[in-house]
ModelCIF file with pLDDT and N, C-alpha, C, O atoms, coordinates in Angstrom:
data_MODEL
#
_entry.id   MODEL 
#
_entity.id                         1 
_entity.type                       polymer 
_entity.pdbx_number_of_molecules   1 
#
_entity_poly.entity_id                      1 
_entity_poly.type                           'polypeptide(L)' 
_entity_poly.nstd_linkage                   no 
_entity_poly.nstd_monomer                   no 
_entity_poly.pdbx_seq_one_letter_code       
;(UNK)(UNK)(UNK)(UNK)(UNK)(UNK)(UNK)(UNK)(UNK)(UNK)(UNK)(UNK)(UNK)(UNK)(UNK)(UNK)
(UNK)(UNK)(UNK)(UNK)(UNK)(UNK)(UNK)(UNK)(UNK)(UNK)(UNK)(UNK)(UNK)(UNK)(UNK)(UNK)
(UNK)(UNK)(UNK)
;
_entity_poly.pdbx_seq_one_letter_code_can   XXXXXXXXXXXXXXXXXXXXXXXXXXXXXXXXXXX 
_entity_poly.pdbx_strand_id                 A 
#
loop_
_entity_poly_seq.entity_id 
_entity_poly_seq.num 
_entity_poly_seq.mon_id 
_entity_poly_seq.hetero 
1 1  UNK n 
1 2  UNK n 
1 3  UNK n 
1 4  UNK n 
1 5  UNK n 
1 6  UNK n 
1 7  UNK n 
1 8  UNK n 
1 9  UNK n 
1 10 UNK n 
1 11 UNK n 
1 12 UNK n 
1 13 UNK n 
1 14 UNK n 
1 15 UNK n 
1 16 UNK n 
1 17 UNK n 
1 18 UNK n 
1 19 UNK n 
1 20 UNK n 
1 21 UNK n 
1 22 UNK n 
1 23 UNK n 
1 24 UNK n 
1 25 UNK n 
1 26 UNK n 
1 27 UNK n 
1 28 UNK n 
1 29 UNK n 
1 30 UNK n 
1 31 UNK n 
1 32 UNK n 
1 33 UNK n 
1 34 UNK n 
1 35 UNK n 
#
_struct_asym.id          A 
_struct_asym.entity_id   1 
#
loop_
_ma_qa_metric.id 
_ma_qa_metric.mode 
_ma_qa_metric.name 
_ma_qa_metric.software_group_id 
_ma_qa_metric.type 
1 global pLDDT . pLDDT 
2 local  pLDDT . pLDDT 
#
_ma_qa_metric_global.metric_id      1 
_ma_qa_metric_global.metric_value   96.34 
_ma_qa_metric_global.model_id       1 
_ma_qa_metric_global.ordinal_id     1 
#
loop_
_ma_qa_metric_local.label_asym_id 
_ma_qa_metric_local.label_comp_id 
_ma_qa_metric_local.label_seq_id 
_ma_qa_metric_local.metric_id 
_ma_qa_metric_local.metric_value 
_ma_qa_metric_local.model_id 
_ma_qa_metric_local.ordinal_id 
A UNK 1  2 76.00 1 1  
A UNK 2  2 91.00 1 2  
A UNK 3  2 95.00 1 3  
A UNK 4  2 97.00 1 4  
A UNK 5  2 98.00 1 5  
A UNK 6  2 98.00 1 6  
A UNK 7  2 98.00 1 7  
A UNK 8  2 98.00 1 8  
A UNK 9  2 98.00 1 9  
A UNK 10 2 97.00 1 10 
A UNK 11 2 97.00 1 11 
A UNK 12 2 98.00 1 12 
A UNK 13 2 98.00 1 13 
A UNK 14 2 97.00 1 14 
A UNK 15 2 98.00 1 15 
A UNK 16 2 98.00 1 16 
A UNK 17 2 98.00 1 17 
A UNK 18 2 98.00 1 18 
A UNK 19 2 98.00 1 19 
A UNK 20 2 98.00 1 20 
A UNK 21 2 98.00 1 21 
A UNK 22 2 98.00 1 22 
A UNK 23 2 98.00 1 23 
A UNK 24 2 98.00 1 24 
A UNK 25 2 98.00 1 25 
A UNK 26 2 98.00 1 26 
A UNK 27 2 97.00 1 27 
A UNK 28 2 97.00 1 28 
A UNK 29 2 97.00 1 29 
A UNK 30 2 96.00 1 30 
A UNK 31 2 95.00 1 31 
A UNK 32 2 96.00 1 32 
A UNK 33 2 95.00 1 33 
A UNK 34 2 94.00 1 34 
A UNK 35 2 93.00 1 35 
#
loop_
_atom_site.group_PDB 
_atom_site.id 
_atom_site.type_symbol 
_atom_site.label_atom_id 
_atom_site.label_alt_id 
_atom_site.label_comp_id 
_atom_site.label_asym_id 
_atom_site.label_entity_id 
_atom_site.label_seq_id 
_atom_site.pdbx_PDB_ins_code 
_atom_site.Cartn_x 
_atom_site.Cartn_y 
_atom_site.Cartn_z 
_atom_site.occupancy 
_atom_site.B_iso_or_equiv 
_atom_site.pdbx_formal_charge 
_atom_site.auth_seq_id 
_atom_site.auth_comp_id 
_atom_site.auth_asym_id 
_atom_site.auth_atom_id 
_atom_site.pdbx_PDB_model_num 
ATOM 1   N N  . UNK A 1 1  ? -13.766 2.006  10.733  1.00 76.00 ? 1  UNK A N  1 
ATOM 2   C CA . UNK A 1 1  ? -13.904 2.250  9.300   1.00 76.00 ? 1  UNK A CA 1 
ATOM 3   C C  . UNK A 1 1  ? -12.519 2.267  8.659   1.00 76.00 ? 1  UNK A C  1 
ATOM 4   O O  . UNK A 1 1  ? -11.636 2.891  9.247   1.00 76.00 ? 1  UNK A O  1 
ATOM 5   N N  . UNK A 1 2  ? -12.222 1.601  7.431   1.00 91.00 ? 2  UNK A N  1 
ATOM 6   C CA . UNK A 1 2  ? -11.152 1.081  7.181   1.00 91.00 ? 2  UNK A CA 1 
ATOM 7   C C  . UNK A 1 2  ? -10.640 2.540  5.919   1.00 91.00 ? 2  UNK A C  1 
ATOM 8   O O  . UNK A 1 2  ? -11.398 3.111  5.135   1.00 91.00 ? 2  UNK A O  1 
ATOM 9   N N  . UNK A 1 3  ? -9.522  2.729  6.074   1.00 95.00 ? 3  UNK A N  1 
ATOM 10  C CA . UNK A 1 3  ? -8.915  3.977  5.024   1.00 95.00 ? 3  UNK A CA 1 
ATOM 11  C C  . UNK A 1 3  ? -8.577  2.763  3.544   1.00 95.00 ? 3  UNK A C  1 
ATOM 12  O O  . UNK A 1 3  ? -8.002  1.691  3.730   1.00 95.00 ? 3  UNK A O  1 
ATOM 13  N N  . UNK A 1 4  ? -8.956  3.120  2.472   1.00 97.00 ? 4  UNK A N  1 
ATOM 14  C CA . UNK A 1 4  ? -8.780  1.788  1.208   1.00 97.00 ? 4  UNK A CA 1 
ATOM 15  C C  . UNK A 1 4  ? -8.083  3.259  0.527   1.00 97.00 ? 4  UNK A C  1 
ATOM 16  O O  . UNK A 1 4  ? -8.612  4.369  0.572   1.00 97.00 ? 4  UNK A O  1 
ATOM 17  N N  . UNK A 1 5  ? -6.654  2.892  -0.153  1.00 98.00 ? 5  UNK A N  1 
ATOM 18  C CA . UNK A 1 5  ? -6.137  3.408  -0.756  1.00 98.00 ? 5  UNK A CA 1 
ATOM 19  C C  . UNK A 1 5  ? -5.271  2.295  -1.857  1.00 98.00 ? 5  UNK A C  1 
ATOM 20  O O  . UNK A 1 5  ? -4.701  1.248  -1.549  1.00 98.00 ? 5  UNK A O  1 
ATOM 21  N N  . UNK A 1 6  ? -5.397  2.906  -3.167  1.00 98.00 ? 6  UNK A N  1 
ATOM 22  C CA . UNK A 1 6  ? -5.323  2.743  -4.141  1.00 98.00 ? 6  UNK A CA 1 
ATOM 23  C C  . UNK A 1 6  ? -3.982  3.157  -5.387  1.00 98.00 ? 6  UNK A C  1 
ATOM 24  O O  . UNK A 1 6  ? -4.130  4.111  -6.150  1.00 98.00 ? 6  UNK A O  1 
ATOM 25  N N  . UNK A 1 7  ? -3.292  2.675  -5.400  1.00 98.00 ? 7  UNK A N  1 
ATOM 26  C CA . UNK A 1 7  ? -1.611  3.250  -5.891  1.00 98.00 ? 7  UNK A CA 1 
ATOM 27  C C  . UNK A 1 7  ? -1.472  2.783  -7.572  1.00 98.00 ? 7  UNK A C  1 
ATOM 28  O O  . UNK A 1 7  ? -1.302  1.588  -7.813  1.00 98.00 ? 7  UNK A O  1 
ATOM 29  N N  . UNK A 1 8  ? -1.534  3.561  -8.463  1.00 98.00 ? 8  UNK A N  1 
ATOM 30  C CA . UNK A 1 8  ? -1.865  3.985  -10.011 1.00 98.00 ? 8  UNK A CA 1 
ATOM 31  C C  . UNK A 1 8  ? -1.021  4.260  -10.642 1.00 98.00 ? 8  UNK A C  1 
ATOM 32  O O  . UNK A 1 8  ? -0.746  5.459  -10.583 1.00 98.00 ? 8  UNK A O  1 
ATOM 33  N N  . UNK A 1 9  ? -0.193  3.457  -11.518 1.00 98.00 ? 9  UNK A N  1 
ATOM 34  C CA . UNK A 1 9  ? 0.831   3.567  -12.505 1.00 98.00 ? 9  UNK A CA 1 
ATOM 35  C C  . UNK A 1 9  ? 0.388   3.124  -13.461 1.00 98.00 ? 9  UNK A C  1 
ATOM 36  O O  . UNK A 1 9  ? -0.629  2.432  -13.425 1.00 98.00 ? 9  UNK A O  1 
ATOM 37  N N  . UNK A 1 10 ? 1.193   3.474  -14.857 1.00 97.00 ? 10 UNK A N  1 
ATOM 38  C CA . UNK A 1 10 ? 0.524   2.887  -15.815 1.00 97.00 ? 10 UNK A CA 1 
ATOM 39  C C  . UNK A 1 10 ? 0.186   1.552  -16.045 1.00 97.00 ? 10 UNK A C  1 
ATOM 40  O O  . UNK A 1 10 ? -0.983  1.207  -16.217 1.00 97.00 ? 10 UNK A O  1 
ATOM 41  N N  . UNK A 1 11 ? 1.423   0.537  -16.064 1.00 97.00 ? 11 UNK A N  1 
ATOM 42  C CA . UNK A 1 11 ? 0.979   -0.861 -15.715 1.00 97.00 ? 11 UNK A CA 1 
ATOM 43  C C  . UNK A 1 11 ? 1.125   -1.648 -14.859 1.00 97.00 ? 11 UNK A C  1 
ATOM 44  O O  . UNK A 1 11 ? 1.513   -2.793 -15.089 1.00 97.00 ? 11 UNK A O  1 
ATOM 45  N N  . UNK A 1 12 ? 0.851   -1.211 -13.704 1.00 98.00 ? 12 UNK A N  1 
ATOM 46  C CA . UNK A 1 12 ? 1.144   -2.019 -12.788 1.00 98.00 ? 12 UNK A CA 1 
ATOM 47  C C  . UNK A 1 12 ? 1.878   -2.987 -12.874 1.00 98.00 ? 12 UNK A C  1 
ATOM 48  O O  . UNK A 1 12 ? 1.385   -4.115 -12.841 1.00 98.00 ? 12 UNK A O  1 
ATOM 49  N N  . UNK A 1 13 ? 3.647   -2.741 -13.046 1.00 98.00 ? 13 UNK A N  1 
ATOM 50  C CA . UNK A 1 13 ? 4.392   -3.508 -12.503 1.00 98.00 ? 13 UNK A CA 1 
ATOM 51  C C  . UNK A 1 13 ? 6.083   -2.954 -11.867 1.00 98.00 ? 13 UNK A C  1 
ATOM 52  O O  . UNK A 1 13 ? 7.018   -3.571 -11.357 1.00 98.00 ? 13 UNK A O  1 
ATOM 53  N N  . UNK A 1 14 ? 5.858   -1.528 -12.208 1.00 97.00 ? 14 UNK A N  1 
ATOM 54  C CA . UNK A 1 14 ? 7.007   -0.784 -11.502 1.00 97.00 ? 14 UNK A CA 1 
ATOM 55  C C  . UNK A 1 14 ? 6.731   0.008  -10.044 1.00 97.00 ? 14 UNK A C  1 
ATOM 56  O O  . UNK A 1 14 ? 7.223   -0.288 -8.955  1.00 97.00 ? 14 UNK A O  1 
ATOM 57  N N  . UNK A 1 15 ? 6.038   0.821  -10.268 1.00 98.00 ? 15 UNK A N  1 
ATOM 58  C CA . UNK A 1 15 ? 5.847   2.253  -9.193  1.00 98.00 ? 15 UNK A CA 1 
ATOM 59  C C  . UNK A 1 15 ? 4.438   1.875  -8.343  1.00 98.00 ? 15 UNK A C  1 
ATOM 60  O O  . UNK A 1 15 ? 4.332   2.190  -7.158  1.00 98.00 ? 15 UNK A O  1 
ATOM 61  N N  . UNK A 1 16 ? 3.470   1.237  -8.998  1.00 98.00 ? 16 UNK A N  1 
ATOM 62  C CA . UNK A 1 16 ? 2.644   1.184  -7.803  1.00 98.00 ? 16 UNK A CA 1 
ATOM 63  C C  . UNK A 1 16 ? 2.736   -0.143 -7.247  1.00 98.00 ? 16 UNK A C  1 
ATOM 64  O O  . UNK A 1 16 ? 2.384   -0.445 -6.107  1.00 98.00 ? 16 UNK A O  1 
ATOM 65  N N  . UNK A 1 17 ? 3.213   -0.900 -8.086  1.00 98.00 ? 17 UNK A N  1 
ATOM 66  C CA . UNK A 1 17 ? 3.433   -2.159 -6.597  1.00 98.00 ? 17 UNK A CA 1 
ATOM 67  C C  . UNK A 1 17 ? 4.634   -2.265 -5.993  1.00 98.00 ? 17 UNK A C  1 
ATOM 68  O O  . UNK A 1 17 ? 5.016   -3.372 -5.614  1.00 98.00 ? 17 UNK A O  1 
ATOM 69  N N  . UNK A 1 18 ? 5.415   -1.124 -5.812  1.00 98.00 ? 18 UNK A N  1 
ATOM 70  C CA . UNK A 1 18 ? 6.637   -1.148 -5.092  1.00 98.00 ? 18 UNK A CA 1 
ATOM 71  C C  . UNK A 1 18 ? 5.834   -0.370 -3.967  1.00 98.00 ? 18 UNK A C  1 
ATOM 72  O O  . UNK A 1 18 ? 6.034   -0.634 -2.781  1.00 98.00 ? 18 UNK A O  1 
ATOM 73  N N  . UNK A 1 19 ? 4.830   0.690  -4.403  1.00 98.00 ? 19 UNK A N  1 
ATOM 74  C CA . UNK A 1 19 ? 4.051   1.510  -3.698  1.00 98.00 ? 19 UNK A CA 1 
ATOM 75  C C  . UNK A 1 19 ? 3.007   0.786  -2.648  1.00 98.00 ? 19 UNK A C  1 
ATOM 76  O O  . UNK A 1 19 ? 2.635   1.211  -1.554  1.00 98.00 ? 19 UNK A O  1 
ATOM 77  N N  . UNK A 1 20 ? 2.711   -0.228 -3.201  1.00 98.00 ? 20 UNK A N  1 
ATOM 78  C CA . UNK A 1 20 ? 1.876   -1.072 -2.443  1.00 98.00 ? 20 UNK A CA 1 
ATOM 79  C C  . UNK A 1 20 ? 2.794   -1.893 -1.622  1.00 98.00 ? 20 UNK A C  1 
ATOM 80  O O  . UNK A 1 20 ? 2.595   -2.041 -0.416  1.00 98.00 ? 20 UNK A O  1 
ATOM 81  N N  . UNK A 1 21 ? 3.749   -2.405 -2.214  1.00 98.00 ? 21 UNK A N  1 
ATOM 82  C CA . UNK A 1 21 ? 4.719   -3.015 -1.037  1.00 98.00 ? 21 UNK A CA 1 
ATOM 83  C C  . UNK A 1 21 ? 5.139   -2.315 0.387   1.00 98.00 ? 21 UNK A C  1 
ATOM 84  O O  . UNK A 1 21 ? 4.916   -2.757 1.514   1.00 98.00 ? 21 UNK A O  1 
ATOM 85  N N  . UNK A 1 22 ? 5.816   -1.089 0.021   1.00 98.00 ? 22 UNK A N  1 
ATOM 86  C CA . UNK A 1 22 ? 6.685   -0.100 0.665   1.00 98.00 ? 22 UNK A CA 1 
ATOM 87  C C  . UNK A 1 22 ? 5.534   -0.095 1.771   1.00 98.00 ? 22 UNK A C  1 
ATOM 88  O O  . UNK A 1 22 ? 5.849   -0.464 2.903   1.00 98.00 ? 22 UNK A O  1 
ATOM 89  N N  . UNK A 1 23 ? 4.011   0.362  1.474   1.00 98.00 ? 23 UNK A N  1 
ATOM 90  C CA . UNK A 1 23 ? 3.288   0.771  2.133   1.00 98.00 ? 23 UNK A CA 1 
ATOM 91  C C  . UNK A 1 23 ? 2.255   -0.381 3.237   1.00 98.00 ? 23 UNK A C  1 
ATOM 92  O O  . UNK A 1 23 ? 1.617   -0.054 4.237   1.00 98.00 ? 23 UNK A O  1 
ATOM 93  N N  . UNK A 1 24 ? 2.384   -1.684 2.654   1.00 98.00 ? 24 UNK A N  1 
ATOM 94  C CA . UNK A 1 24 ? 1.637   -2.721 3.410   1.00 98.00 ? 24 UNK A CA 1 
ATOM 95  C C  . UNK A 1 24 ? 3.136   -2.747 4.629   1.00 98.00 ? 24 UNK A C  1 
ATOM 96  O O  . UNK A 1 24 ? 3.027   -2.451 5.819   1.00 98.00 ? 24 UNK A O  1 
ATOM 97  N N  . UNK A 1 25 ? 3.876   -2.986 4.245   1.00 98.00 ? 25 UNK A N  1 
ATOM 98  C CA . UNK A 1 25 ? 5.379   -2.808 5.007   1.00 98.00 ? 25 UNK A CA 1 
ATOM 99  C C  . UNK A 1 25 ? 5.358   -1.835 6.541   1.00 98.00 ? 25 UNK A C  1 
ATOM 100 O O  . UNK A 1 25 ? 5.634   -2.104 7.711   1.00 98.00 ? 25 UNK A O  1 
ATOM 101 N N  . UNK A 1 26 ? 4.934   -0.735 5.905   1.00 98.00 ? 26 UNK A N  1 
ATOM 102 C CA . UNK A 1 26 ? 4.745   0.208  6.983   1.00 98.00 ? 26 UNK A CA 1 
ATOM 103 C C  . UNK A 1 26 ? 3.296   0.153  7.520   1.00 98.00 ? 26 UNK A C  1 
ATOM 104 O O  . UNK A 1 26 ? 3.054   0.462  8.687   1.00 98.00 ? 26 UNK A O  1 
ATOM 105 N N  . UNK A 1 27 ? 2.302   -0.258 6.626   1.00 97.00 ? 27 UNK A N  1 
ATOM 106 C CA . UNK A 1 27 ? 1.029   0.008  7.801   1.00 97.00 ? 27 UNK A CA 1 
ATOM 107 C C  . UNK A 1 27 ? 1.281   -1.353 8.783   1.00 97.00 ? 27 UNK A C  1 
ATOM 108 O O  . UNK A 1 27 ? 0.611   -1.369 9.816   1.00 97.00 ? 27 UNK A O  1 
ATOM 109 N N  . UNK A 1 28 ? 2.082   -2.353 8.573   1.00 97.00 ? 28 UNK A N  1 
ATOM 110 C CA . UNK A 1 28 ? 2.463   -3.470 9.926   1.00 97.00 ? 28 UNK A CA 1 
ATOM 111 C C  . UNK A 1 28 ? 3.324   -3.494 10.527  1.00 97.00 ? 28 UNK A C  1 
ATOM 112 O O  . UNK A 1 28 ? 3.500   -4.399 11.342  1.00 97.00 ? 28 UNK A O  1 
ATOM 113 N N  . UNK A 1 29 ? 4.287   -2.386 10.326  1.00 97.00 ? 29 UNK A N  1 
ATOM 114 C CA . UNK A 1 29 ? 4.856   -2.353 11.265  1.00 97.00 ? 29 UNK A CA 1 
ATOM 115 C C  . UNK A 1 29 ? 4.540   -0.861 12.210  1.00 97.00 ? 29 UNK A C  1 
ATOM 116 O O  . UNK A 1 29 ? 5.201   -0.617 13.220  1.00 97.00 ? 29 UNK A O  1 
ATOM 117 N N  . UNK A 1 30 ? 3.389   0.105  11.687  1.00 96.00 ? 30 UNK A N  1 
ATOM 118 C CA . UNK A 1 30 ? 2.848   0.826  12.905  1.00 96.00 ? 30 UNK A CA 1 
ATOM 119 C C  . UNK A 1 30 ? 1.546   0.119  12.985  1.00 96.00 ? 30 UNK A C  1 
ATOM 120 O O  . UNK A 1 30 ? 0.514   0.781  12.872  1.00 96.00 ? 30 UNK A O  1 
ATOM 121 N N  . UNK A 1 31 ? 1.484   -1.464 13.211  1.00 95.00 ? 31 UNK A N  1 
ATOM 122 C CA . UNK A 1 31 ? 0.283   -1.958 13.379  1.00 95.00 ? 31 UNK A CA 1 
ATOM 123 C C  . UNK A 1 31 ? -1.442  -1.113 13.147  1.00 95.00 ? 31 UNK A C  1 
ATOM 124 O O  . UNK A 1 31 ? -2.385  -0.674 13.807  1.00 95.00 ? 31 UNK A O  1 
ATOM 125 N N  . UNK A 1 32 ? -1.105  -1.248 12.122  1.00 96.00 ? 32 UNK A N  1 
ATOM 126 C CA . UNK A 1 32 ? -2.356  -0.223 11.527  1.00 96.00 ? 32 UNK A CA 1 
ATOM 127 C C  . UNK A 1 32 ? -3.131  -1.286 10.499  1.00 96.00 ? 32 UNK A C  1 
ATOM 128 O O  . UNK A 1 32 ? -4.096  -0.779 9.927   1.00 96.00 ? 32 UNK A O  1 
ATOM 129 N N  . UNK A 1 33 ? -2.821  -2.876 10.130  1.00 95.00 ? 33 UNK A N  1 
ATOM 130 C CA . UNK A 1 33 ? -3.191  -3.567 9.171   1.00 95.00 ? 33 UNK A CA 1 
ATOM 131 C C  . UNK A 1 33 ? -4.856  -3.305 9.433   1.00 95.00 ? 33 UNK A C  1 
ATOM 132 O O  . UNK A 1 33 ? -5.490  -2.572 8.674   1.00 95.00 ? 33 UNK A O  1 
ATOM 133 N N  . UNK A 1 34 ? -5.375  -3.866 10.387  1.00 94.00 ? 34 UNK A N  1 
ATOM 134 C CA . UNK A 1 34 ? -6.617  -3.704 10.744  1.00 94.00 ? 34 UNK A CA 1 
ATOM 135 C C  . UNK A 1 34 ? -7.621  -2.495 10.494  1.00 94.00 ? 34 UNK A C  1 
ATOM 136 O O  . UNK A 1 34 ? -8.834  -2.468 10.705  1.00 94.00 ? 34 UNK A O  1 
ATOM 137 N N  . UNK A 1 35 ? -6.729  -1.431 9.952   1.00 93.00 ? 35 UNK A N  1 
ATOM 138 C CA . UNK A 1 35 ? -7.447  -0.225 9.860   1.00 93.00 ? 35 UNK A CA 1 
ATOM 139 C C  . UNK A 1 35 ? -7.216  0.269  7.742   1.00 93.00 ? 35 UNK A C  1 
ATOM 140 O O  . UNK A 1 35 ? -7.729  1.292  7.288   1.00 93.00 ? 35 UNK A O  1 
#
């Protein structure tokens, strides 16, 4: 069962897609993409 998380700034183009970056970043490199 997959954890779906969701990162919320006002317009999405400063804080949550650095948030989404930072964080796809780290769930592959503790090989966690799959989850």
């Amino acid at each position: 069962m997959k954890t779906s998380i969701l990162f919320v700034c006002m317009g999405n183009i400063c804080r949550s897609p650095a948030a989404e970056g930072v964080f796809r970043a780290m769930v592959k490199s503790a090989n966690l993409e799959s989850e």
